[in-house]
C-alpha atoms as a PDB file:
ATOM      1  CA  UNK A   1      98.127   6.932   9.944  1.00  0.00           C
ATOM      2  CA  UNK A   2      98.853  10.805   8.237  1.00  0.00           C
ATOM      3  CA  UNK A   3     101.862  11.408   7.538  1.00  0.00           C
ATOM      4  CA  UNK A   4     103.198  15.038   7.044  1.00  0.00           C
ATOM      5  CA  UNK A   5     105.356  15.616   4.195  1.00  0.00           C
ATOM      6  CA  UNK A   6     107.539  18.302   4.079  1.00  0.00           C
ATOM      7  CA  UNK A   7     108.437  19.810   0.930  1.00  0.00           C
ATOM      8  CA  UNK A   8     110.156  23.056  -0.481  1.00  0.00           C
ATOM      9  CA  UNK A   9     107.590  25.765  -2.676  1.00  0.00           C
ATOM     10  CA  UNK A  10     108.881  25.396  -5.887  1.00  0.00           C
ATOM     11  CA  UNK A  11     106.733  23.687  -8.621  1.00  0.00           C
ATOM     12  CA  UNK A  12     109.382  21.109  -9.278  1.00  0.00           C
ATOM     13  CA  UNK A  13     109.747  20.390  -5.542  1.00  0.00           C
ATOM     14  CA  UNK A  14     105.513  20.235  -5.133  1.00  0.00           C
ATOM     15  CA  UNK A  15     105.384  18.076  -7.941  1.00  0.00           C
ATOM     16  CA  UNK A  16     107.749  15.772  -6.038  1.00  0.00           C
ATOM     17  CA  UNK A  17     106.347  15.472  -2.892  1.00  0.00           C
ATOM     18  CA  UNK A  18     102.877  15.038  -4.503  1.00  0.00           C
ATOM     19  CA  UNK A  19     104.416  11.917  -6.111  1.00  0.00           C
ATOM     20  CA  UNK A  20     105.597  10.304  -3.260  1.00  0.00           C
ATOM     21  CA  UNK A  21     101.751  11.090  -1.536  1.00  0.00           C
ATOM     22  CA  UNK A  22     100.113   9.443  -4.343  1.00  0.00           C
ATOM     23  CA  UNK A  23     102.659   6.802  -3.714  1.00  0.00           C
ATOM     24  CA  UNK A  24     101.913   6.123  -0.352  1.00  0.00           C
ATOM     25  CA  UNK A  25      97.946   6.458  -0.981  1.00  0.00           C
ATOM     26  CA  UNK A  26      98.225   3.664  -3.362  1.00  0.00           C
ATOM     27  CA  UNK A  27      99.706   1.718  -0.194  1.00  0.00           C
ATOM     28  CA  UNK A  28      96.676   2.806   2.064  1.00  0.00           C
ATOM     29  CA  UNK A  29      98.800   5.909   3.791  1.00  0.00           C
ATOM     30  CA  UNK A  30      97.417   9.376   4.080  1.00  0.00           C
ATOM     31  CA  UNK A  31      99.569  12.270   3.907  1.00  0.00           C
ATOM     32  CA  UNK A  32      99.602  16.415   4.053  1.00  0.00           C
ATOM     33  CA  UNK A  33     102.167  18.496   2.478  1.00  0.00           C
ATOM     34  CA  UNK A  34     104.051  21.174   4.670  1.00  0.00           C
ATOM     35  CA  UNK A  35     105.879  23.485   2.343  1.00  0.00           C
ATOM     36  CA  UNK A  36     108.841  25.096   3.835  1.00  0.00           C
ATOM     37  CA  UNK A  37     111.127  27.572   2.348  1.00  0.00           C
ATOM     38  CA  UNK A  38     115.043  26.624   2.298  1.00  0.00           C
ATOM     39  CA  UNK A  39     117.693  29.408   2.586  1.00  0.00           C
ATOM     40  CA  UNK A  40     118.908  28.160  -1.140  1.00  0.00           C
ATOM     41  CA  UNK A  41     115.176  29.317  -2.282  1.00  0.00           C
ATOM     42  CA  UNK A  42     115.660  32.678  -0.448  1.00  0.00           C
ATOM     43  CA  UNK A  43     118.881  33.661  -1.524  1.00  0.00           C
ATOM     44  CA  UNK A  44     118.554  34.295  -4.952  1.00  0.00           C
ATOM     45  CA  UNK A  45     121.685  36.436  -6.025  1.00  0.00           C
ATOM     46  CA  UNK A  46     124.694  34.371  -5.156  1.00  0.00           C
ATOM     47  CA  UNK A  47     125.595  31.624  -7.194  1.00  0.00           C
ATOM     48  CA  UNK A  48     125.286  28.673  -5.831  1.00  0.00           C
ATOM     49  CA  UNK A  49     128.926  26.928  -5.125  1.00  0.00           C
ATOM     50  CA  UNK A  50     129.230  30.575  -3.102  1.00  0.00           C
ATOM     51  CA  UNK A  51     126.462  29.107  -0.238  1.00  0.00           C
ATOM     52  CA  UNK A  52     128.692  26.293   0.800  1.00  0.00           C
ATOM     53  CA  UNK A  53     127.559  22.509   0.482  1.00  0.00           C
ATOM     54  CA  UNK A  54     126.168  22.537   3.765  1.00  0.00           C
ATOM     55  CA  UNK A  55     122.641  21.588   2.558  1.00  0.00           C
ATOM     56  CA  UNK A  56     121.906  25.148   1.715  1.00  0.00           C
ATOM     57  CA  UNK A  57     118.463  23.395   0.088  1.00  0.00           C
ATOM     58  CA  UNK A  58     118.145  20.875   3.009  1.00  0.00           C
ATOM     59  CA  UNK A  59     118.789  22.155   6.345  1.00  0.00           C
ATOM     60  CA  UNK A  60     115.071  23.477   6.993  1.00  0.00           C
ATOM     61  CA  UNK A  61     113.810  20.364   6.057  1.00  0.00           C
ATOM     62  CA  UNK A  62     116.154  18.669   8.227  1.00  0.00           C
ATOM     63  CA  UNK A  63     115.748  20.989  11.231  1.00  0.00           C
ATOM     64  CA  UNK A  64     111.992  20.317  10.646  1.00  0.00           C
ATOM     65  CA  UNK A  65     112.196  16.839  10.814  1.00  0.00           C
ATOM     66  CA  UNK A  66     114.320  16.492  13.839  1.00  0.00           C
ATOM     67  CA  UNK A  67     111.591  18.612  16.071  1.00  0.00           C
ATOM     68  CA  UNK A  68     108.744  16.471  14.719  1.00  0.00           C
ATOM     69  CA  UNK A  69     106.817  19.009  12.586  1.00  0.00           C
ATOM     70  CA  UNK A  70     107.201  16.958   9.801  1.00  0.00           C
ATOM     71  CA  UNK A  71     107.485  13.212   9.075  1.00  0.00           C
ATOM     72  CA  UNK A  72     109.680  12.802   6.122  1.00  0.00           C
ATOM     73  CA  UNK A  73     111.356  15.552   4.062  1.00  0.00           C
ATOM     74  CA  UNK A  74     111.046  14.940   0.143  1.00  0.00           C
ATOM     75  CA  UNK A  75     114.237  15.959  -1.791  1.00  0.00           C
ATOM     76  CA  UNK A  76     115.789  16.248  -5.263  1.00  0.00           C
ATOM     77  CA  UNK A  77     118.447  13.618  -3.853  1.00  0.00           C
ATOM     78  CA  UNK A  78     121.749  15.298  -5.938  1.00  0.00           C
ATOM     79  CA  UNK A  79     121.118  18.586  -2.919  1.00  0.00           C
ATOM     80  CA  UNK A  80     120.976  16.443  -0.051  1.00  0.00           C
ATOM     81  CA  UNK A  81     124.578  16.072   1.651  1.00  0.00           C
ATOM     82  CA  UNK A  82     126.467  12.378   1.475  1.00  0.00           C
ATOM     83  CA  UNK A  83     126.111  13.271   5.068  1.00  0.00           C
ATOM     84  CA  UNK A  84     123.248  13.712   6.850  1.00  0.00           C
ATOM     85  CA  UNK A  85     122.463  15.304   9.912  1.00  0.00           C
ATOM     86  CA  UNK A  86     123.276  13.136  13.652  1.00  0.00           C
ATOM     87  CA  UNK A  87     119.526  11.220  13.793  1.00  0.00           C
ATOM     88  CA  UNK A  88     118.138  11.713  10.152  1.00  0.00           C
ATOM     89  CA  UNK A  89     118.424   8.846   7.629  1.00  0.00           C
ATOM     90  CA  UNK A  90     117.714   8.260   3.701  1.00  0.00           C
ATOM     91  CA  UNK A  91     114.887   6.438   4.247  1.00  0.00           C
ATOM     92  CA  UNK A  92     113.991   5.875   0.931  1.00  0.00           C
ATOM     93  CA  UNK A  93     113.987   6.712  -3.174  1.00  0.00           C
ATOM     94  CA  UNK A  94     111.224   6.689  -6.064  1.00  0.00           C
ATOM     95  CA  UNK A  95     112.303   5.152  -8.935  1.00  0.00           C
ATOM     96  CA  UNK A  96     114.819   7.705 -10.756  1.00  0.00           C
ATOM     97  CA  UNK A  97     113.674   9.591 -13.469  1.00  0.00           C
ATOM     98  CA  UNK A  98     116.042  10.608 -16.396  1.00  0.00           C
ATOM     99  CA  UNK A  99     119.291  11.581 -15.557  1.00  0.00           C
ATOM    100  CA  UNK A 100     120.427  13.594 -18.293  1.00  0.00           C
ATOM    101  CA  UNK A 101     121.492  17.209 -18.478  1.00  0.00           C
ATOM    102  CA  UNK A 102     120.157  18.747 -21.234  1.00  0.00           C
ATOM    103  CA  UNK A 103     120.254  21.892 -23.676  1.00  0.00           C
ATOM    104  CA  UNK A 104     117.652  24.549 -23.571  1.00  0.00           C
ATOM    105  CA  UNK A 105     117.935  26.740 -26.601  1.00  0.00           C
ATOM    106  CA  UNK A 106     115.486  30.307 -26.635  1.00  0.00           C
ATOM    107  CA  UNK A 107     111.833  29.885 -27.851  1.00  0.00           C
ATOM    108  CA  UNK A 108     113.007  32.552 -30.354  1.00  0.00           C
ATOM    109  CA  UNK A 109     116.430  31.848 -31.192  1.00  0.00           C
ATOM    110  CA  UNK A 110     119.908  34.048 -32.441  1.00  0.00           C
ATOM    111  CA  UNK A 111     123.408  33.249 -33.943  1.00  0.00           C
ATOM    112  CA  UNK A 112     125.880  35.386 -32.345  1.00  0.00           C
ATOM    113  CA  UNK A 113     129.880  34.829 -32.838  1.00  0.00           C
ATOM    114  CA  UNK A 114     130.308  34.553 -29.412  1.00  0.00           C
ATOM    115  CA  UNK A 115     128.655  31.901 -27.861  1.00  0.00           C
ATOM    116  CA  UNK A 116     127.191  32.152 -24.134  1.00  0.00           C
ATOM    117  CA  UNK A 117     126.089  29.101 -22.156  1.00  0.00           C
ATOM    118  CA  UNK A 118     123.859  29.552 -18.866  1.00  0.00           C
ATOM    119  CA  UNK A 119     123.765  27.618 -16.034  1.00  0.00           C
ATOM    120  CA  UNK A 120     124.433  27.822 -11.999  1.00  0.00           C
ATOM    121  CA  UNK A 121     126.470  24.566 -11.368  1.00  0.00           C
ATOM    122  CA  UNK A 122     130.080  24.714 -11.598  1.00  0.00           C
ATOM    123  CA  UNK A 123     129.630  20.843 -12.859  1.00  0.00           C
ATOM    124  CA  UNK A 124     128.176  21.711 -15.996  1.00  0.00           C
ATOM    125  CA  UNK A 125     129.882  24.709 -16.654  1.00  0.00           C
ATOM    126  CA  UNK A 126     133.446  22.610 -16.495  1.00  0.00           C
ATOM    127  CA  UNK A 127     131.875  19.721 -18.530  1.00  0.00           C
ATOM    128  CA  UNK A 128     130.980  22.198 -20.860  1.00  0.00           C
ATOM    129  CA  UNK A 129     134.104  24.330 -21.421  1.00  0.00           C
ATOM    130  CA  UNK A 130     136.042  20.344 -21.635  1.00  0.00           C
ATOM    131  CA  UNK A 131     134.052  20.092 -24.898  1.00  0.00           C
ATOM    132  CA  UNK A 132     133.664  23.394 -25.657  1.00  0.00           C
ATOM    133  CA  UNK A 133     136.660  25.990 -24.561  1.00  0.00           C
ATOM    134  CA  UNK A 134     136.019  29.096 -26.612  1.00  0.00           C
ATOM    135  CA  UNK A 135     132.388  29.223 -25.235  1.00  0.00           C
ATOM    136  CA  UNK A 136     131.916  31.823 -22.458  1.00  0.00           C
ATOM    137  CA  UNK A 137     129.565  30.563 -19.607  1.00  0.00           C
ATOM    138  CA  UNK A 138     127.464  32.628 -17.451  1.00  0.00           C
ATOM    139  CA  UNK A 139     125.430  32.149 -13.800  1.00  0.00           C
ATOM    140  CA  UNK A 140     122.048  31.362 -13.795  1.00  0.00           C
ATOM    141  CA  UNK A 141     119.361  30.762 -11.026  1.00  0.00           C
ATOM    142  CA  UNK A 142     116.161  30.916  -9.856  1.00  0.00           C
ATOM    143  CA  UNK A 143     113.438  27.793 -10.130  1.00  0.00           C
ATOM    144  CA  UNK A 144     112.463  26.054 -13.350  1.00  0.00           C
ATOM    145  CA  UNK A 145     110.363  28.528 -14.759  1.00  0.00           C
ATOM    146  CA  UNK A 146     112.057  31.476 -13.930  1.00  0.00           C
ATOM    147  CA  UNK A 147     115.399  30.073 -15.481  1.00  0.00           C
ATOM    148  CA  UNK A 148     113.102  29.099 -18.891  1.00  0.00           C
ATOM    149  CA  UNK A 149     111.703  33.015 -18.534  1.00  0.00           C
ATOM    150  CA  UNK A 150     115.757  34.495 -18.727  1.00  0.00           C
ATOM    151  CA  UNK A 151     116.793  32.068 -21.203  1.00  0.00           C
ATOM    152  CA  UNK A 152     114.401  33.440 -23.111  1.00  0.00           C
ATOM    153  CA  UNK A 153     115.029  37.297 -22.364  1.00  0.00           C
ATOM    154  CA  UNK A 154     118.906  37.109 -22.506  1.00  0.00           C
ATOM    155  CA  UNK A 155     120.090  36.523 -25.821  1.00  0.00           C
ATOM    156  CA  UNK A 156     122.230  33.613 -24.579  1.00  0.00           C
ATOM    157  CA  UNK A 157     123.090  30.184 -26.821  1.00  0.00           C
ATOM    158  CA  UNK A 158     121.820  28.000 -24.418  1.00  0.00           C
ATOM    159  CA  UNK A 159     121.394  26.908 -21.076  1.00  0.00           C
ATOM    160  CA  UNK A 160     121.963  23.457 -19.295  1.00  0.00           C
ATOM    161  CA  UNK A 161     118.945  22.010 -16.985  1.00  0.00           C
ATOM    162  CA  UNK A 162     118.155  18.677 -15.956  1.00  0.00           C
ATOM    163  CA  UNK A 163     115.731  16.627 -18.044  1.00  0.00           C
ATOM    164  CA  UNK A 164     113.747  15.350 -15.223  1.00  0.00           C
ATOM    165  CA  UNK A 165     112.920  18.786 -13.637  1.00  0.00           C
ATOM    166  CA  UNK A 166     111.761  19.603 -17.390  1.00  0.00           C
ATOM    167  CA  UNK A 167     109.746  16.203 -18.140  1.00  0.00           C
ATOM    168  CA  UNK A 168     108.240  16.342 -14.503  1.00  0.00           C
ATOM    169  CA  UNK A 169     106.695  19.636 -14.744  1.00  0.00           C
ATOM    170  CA  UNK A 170     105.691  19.312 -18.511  1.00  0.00           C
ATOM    171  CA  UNK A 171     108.203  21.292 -20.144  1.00  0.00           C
ATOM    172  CA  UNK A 172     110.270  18.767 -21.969  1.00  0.00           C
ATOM    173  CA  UNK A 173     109.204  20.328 -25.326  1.00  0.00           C
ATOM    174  CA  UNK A 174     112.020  22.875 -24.077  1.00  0.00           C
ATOM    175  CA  UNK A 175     114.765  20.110 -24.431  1.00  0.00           C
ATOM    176  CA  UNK A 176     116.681  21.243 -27.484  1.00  0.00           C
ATOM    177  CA  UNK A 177     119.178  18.780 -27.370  1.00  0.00           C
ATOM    178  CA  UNK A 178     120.268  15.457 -24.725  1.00  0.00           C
ATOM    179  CA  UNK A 179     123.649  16.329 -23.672  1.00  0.00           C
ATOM    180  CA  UNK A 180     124.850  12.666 -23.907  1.00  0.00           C
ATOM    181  CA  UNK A 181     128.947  13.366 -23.217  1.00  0.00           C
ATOM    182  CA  UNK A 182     128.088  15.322 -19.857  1.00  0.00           C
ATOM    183  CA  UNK A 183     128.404  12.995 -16.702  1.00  0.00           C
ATOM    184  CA  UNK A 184     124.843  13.753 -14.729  1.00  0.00           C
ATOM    185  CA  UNK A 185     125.559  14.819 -10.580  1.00  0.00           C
ATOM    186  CA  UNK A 186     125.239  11.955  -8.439  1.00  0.00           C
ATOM    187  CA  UNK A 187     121.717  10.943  -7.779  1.00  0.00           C
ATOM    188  CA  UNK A 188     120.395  13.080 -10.626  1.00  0.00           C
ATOM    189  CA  UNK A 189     116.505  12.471 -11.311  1.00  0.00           C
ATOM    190  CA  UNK A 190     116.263  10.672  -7.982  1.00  0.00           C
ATOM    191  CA  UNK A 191     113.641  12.093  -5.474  1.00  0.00           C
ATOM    192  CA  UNK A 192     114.815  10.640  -1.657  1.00  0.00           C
ATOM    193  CA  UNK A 193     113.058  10.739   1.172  1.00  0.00           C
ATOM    194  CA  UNK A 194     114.171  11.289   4.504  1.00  0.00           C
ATOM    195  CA  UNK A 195     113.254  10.441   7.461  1.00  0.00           C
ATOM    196  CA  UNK A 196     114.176  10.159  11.839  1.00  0.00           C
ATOM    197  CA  UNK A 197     116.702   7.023  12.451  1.00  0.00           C
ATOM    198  CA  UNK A 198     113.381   6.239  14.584  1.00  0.00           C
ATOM    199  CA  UNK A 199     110.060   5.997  12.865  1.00  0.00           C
ATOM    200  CA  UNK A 200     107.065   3.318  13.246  1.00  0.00           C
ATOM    201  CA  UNK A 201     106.584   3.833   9.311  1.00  0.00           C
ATOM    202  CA  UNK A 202     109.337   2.531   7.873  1.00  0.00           C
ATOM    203  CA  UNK A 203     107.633  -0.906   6.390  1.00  0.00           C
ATOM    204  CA  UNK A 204     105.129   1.745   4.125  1.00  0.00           C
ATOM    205  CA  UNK A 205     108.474   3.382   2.934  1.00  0.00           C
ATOM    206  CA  UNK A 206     109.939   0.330   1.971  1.00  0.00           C
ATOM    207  CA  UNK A 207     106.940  -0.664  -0.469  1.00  0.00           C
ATOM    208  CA  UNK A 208     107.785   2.595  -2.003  1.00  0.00           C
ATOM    209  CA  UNK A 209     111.361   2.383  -2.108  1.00  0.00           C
ATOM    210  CA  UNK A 210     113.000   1.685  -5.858  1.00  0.00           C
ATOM    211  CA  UNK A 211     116.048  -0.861  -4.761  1.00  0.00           C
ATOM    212  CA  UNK A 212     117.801  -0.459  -7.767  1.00  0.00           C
ATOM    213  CA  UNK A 213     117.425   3.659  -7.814  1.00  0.00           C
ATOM    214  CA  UNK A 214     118.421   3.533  -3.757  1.00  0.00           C
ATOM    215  CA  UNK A 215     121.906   1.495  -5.301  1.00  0.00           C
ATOM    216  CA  UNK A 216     123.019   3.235  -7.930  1.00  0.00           C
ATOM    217  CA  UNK A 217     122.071   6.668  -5.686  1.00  0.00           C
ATOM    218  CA  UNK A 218     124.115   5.073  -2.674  1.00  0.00           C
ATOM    219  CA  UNK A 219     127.279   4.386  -5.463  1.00  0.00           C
ATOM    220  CA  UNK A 220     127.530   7.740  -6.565  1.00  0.00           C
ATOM    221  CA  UNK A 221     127.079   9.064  -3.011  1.00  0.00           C
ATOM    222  CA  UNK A 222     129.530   7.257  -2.039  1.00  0.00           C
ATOM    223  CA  UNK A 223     131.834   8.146  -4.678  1.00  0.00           C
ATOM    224  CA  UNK A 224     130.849  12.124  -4.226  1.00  0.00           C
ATOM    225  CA  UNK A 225     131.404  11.360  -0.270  1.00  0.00           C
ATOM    226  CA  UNK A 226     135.141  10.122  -0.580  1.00  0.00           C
ATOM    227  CA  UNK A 227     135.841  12.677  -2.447  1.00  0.00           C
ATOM    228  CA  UNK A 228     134.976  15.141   0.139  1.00  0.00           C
ATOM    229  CA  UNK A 229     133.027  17.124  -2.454  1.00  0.00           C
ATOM    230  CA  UNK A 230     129.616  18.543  -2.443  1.00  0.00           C
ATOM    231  CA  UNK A 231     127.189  19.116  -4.512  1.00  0.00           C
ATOM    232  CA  UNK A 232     128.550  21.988  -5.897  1.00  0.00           C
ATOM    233  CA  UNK A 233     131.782  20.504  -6.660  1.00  0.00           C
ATOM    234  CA  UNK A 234     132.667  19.716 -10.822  1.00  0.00           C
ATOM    235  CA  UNK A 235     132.419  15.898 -10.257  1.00  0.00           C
ATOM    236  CA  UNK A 236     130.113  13.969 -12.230  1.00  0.00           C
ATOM    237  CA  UNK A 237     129.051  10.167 -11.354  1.00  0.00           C
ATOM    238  CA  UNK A 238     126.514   7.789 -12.677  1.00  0.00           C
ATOM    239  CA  UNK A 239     125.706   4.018 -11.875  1.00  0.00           C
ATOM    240  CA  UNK A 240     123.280   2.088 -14.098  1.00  0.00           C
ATOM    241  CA  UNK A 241     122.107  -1.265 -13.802  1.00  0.00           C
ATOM    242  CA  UNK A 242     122.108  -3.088 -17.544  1.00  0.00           C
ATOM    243  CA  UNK A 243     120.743  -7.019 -17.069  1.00  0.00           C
ATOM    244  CA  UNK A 244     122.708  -8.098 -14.982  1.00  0.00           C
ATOM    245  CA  UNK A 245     126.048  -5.836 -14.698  1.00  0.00           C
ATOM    246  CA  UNK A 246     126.254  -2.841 -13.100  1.00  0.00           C
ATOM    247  CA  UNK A 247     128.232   0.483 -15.432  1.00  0.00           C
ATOM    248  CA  UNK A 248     129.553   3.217 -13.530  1.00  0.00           C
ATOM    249  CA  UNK A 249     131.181   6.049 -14.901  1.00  0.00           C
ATOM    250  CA  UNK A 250     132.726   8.892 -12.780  1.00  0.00           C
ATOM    251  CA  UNK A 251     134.853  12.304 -13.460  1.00  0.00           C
ATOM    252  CA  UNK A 252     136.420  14.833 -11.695  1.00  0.00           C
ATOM    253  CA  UNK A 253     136.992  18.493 -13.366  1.00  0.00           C
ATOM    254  CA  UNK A 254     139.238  21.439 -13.195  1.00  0.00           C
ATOM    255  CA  UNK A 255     136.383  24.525 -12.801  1.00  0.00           C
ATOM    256  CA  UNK A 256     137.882  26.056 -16.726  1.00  0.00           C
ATOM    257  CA  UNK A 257     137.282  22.362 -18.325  1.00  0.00           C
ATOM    258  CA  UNK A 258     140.805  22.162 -18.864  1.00  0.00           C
ATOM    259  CA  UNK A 259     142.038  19.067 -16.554  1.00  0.00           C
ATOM    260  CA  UNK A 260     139.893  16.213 -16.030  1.00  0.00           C
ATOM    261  CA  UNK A 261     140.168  12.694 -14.268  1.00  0.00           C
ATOM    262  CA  UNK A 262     137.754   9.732 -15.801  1.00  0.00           C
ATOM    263  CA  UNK A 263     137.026   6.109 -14.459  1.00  0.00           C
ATOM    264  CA  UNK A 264     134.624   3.539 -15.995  1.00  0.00           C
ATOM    265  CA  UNK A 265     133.646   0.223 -14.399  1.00  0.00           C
ATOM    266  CA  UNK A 266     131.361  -2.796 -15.333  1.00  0.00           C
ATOM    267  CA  UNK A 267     130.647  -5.755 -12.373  1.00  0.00           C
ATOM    268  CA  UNK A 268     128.292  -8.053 -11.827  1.00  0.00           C
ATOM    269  CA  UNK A 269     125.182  -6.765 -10.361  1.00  0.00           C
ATOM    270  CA  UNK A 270     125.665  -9.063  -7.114  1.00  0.00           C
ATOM    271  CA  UNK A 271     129.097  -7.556  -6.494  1.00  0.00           C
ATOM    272  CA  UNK A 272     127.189  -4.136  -6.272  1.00  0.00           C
ATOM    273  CA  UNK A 273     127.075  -1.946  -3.401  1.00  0.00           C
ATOM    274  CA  UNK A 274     127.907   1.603  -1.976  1.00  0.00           C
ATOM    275  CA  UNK A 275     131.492   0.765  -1.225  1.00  0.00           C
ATOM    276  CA  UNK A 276     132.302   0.609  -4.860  1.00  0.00           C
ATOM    277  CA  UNK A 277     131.931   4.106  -5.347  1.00  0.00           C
ATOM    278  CA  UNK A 278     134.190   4.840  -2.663  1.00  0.00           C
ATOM    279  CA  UNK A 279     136.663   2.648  -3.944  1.00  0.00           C
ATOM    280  CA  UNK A 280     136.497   3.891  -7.632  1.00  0.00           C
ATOM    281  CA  UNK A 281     136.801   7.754  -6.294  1.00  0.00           C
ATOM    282  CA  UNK A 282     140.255   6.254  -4.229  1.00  0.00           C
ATOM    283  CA  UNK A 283     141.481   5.330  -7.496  1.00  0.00           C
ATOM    284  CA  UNK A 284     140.590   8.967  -9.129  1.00  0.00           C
ATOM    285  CA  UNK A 285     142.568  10.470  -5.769  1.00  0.00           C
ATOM    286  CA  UNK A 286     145.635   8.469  -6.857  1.00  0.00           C
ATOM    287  CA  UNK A 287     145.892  10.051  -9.820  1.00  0.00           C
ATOM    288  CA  UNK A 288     145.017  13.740  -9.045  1.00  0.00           C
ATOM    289  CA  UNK A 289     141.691  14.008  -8.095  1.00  0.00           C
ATOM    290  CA  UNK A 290     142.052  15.831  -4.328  1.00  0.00           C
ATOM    291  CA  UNK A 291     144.481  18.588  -5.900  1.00  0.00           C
ATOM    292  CA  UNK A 292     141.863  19.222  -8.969  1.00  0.00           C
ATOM    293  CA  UNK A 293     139.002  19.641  -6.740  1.00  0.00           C
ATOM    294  CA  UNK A 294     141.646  21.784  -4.064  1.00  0.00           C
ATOM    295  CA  UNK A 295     141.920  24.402  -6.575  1.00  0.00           C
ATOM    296  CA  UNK A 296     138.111  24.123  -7.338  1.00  0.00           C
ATOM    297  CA  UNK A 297     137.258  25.188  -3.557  1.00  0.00           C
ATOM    298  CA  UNK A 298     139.459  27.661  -3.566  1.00  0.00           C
ATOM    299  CA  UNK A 299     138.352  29.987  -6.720  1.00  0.00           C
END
């Protein structure tokens, strides 16, 4: 057995998929990557909550799985839809790396009196100006690299990445500071792999498959999914397992920082499943949540 992998080009996104080969090699499976480009990757000057939720860093993947060219798609799981495409399935998840956002300050740092925060997801940037509402926020794309290269070049404070792109492609000596009060995206730091509804490898994914990742993942999905918000929507959500008890803690944002809806839960691991997060986001909807993210859609 070979199994193609299909992967997007960036470094982060090889670095992935090269994981979950050498995973599957330690299990006896062989496997090729097939990079593919998304149309997130190609379109490079719109910011991101402008492309739509519609799995803008997914959907060639996906489109490449359901005509066979490829045998499983390897994904940062927070862009892949709640939903996914009629006959594709979340097959599995490695076991999550750090979940944190985190501050990137310039390699050559300077005080202004205005302070300017980068970053291209409307999440962070309401997080952000919660804590911090004088602070003026600015876009920012482009892969891991390229965002290090204008943070550098700018003049800016700051900008916000995720620690596990950083610590996966060895620059978390960038990390300037763990932004501890900022709720990660669901499914932050987990790489998922999907696959057909049908396959006749599904027993080699499940030796690879991290059960308590695939949980927590499925919880804040699930939360995300009742919602009826995307990925680029200013919810945060994040399930951890801790002995035996299970802590979730959720938010939904107005897009300035100035509104916001929090929910925190602790239950016994063996009461855990996806459900819950649907059920905690129904209790965020009672008090406010739909109109919040109503006005976020339409700015």
């Amino acid at each position: 057995m070979k199994l193609k992998i299909g992967t997007r080009k960036s470094t982060l996104a090889l670095w992935q998929a090269n994981k979950v080969a050498a995973e599957l090699k330690a299990h006896g499976v062989k496997s090729e990557l097939v990079e593919i480009e998304s149309f997130g990757d190609k379109v490079q000057d719109i910011p991101l909550n402008k492309l739509g939720d519609k799995g803008v860093f997914t959907k060639a993947l996906d489109d490449a799985l359901l005509s066979g060219d490829i045998d499983l798609a390897v994904h940062s799981l927070k862009d892949v839809p709640t939903v996914l495409p009629k006959g594709l399935k979340l097959a599995a998840v490695l076991e999550r790396g750090n979940p944190m956002d985190v501050l990137v300050r310039p390699a050559h740092p300077k005080e202004n009196d205005e302070r300017i925060i980068a970053t291209g997801s409307i999440r962070r940037k309401a997080f952000w100006l919660n804590r911090f509402p004088d602070d003026t926020v600015v876009g920012l794309r482009g892969n891991v690299p390229t965002r290090l290269k204008k943070v550098d070049s700018n003049g800016w404070h700051g900008a916000v990445f995720a620690a596990a792109g950083l610590e996966r492609i060895g620059h978390e000596d960038r990390i300037s500071q763990v932004l501890d009060w900022m709720i990660p995206a669901p499914s932050q730091g987990i790489v998922g792999i999907a696959t057909a509804e049908e396959t006749n490898f599904e027993h080699v994914l499940n030796k690879i498959d991290h059960t308590e990742s695939h949980l927590c993942g499925d919880i804040e999905r699930a939360f995300l999914n009742e919602l009826e918000a995307g990925c680029s929507s200013p919810v945060g959500a994040y399930a951890e397992v801790r002995g035996k008890i299970l802590c979730f803690i959720g938010a939904v944002l107005s897009l300035d920082g100035t509104e916001r809806l929090d929910i925190e839960r602790e239950i016994p691991i063996n009461e855990a499943e996806a459900e819950k997060g649907k059920e905690w986001a129904q209790l965020l909807k009672e008090e406010g949540a739909e109109a919040l993210l109503e006005k976020a859609h339409e700015s």
